[in-house]
Protein backbone atom coordinates (compact mmCIF):
# COMPACT_ATOMS: atom_id res chain seq x y z
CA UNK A 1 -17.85 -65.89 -35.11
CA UNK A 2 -18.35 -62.85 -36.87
CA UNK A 3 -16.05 -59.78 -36.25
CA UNK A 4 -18.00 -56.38 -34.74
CA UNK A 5 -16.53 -53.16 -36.46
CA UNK A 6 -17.98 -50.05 -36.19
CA UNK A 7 -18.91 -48.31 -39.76
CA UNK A 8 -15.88 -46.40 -40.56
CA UNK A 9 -13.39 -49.16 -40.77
CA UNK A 10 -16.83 -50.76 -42.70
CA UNK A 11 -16.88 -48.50 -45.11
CA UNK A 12 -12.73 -48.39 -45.43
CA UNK A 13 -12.99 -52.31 -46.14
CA UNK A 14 -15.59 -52.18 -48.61
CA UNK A 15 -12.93 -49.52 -50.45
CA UNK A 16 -9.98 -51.61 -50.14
CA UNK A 17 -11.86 -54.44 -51.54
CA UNK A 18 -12.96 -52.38 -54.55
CA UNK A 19 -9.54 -51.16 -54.60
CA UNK A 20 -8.43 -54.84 -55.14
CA UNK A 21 -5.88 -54.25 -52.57
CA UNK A 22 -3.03 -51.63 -52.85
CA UNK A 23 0.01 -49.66 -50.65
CA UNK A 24 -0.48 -47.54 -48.01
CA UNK A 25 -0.57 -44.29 -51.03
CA UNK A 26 -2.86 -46.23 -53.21
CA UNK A 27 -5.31 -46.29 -50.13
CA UNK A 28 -4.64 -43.02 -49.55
CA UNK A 29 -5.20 -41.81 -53.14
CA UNK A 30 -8.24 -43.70 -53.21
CA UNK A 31 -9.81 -43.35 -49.67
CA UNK A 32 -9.08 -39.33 -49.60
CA UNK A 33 -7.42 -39.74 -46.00
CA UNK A 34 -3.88 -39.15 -44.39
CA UNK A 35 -0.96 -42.25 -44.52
CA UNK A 36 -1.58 -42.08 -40.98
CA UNK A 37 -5.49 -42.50 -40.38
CA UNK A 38 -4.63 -45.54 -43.36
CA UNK A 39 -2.29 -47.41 -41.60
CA UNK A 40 -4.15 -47.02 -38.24
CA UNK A 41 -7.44 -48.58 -39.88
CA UNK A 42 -4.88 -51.40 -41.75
CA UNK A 43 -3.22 -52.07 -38.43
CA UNK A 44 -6.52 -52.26 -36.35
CA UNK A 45 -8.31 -54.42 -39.51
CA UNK A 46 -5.17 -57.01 -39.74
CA UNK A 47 -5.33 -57.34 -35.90
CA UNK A 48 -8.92 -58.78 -36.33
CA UNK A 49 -7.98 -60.46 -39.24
CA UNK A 50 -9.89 -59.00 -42.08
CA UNK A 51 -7.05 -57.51 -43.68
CA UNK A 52 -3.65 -59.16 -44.80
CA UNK A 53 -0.15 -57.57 -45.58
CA UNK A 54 1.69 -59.20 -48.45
CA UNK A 55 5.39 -58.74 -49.39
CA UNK A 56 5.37 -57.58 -52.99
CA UNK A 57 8.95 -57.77 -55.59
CA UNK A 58 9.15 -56.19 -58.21
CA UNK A 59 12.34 -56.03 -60.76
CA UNK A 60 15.35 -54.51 -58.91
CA UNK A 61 13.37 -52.10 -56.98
CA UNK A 62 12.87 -52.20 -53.02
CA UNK A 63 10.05 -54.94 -52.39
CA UNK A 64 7.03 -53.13 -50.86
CA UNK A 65 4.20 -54.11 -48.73
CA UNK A 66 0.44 -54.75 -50.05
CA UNK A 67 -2.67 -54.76 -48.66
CA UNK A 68 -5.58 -56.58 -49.15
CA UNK A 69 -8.77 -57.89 -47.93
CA UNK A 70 -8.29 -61.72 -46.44
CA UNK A 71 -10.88 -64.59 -46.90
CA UNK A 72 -12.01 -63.55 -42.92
CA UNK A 73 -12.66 -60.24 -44.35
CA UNK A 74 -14.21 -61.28 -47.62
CA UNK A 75 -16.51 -63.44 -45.62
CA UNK A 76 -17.05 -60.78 -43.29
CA UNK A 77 -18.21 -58.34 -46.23
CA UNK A 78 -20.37 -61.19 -47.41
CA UNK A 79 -22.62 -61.64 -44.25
CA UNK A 80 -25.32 -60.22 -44.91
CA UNK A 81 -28.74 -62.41 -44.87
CA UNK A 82 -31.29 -60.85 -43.60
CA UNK A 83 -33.13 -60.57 -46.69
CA UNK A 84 -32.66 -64.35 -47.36
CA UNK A 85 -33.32 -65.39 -44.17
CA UNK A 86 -36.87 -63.23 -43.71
CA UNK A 87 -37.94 -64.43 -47.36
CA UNK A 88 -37.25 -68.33 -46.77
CA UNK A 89 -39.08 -67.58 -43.13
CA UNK A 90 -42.00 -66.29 -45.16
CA UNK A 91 -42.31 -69.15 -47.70
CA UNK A 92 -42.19 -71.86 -45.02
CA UNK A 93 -45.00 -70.24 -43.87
CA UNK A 94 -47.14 -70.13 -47.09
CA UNK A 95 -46.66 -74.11 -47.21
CA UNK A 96 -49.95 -75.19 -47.71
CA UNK A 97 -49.53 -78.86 -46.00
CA UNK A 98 -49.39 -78.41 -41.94
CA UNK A 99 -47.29 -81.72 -41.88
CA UNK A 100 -45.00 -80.72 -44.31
CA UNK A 101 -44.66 -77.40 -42.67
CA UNK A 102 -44.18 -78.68 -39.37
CA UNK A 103 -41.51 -80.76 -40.41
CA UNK A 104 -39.32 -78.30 -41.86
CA UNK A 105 -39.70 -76.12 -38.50
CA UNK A 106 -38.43 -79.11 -36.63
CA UNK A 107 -35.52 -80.03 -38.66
CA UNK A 108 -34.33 -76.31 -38.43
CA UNK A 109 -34.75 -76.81 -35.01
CA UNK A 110 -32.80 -79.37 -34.72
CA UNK A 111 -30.07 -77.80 -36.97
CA UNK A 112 -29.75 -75.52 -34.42
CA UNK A 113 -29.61 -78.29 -31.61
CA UNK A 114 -27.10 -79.73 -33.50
CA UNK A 115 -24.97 -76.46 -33.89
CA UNK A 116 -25.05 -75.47 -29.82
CA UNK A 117 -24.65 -79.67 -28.96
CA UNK A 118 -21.05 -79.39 -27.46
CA UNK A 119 -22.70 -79.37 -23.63
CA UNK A 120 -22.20 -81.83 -21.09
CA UNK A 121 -25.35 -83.23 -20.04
CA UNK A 122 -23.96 -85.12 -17.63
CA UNK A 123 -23.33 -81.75 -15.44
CA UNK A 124 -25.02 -79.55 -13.38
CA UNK A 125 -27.74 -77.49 -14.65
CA UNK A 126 -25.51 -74.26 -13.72
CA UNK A 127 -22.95 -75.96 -15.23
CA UNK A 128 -24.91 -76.84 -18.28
CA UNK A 129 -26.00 -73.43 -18.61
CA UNK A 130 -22.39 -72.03 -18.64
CA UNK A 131 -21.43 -74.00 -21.46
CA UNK A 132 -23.99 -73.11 -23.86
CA UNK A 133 -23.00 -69.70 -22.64
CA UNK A 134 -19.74 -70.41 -23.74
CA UNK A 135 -21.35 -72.05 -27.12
CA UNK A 136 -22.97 -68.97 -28.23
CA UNK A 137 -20.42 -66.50 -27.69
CA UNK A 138 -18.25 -68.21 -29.62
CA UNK A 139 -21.18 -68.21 -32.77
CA UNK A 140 -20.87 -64.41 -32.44
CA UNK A 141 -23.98 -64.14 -29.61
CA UNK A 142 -24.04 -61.44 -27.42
CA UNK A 143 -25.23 -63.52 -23.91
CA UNK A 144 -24.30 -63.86 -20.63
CA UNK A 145 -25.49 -65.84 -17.76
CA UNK A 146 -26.85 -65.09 -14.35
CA UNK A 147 -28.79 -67.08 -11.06
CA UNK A 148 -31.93 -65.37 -10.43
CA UNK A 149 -32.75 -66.67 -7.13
CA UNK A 150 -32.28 -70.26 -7.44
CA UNK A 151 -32.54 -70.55 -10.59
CA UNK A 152 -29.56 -69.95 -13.76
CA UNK A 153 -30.36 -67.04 -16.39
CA UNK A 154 -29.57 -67.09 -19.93
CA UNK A 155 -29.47 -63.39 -21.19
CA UNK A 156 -29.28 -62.34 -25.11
CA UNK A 157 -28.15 -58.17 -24.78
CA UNK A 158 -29.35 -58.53 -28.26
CA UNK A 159 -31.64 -60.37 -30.03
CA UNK A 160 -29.86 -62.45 -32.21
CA UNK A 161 -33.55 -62.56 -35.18
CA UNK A 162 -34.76 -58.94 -34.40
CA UNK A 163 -36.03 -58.51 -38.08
CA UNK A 164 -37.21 -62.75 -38.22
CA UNK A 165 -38.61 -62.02 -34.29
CA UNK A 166 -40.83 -58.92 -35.80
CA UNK A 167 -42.31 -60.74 -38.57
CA UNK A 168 -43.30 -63.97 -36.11
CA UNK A 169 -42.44 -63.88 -32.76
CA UNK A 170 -43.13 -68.02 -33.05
CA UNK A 171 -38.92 -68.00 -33.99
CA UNK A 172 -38.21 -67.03 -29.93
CA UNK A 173 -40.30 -70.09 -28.79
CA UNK A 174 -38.38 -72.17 -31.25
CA UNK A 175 -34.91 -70.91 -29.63
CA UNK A 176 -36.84 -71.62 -26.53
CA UNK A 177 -37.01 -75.38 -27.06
CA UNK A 178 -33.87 -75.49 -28.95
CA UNK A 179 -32.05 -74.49 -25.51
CA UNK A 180 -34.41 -76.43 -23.75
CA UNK A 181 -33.37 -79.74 -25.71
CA UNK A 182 -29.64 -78.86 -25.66
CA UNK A 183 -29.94 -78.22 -21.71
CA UNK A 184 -32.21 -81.40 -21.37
CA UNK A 185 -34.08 -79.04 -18.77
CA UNK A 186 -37.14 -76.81 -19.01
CA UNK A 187 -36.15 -73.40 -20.47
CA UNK A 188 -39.00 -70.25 -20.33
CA UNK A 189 -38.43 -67.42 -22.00
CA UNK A 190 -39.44 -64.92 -19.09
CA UNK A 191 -38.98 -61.63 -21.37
CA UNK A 192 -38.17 -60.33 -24.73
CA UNK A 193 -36.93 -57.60 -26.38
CA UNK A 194 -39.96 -57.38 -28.63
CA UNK A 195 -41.83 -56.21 -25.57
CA UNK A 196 -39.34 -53.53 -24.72
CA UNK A 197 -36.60 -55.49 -22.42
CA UNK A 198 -33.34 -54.42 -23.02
CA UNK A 199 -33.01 -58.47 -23.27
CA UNK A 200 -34.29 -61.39 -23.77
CA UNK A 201 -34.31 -63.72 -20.76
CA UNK A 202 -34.55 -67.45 -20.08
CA UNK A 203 -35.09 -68.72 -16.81
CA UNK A 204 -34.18 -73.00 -16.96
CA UNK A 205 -35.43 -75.03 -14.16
CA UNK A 206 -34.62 -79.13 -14.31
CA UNK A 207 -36.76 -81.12 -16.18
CA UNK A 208 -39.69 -82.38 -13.56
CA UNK A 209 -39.05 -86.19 -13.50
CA UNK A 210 -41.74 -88.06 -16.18
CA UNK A 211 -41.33 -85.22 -18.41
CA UNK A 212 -39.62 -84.55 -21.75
CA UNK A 213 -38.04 -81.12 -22.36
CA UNK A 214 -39.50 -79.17 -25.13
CA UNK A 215 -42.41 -81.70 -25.39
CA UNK A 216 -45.26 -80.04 -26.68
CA UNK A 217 -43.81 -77.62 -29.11
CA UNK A 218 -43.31 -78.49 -32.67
């Protein structure tokens, strides 16, 4: 799950990782800000774990405390794939062969079946729905889940493909089925934030008896 910072303490790990790590002065020297502002940002960024504290000994002198960027924090500073993931969207599409292109769509999709697959499918369908809740908060999704009427609600506050979704909206039918098939239950997406929602919204209903969820999409 990735970590949510806001820009400052960003920008004051991107430093400290240039800075290859140093004591509380050495940040200060380099950052241009107080011991205290430092050691609030350290304390704050080790709580989350993107920062670690090291003991440091040196000949006779007093051993002193280090700080540096941990492999959270390095992976953290390393997420970044939008560009990747809008180019390899892209060159799927300019596949020539309409098999061959529909068969990499479905094996992402079911990649992402796969990675959301911890649900009981023996439970109820609120049930069901709760745990794929569950599933995608803990991948770093902003959702929640609701019961319009009769019926459960999965809500994204935030579209998880915003740039992907803007280029072809296709990618929010595709999460579509993929909840469908992890739900084994019909799943509609009733509104999107393309359109102006301040979410996206997925109303599931059981699967009508005879039918196969997600049948008919690719």
């Amino acid at each position: 799950m990735r970590v949510t910072i806001d820009k400052n303490d960003q920008k004051f790990l991107e430093q400290l990782h240039r800075l290859c790590g140093g004591t509380i002065q050495e940040i200060c020297d380099d950052v241009g800000v107080t011991a205290t502002a430092v050691r609030q940002r350290l304390t704050r960024l080790e709580g989350q774990g993107l920062v670690i504290r090291e003991v440091v000994r040196a000949g006779r002198g007093r051993p002193h405390h280090v700080y540096r960027v941990s492999d959270a924090g390095l992976r953290h500073l390393g997420e970044n794939y939008r560009d990747l993931a809008l180019i390899l969207w892209r060159s799927i599409h300019q596949i020539e062969d309409e098999s061959a292109k529909r068969s990499v769509f479905s094996l992402i999709r079911d990649e992402f079946v796969r990675r959301f697959s911890r649900v009981d499918s023996g439970g109820s369908l609120d049930d069901r729905v709760r745990q794929l809740t569950d599933e995608l908060e803990s991948h770093g999704y902003d959702v929640g889940c609701a019961v319009d009427g009769s019926l459960p609600v999965l809500r994204e506050h935030n579209c998880p493909y915003q740039d992907l979704a803007a280029v072809d909206p296709s990618i929010c039918e595709m999460e579509a089925d993929v909840f469908s098939r992890i739900l084994k239950a019909d799943v509609e997406l009733a509104q999107c934030c393309l359109d102006g929602h301040a979410h996206c919204e997925f109303h599931v209903r059981e699967t009508v008896e005879g039918t196969t969820p997600g049948a008919g999409q690719s």
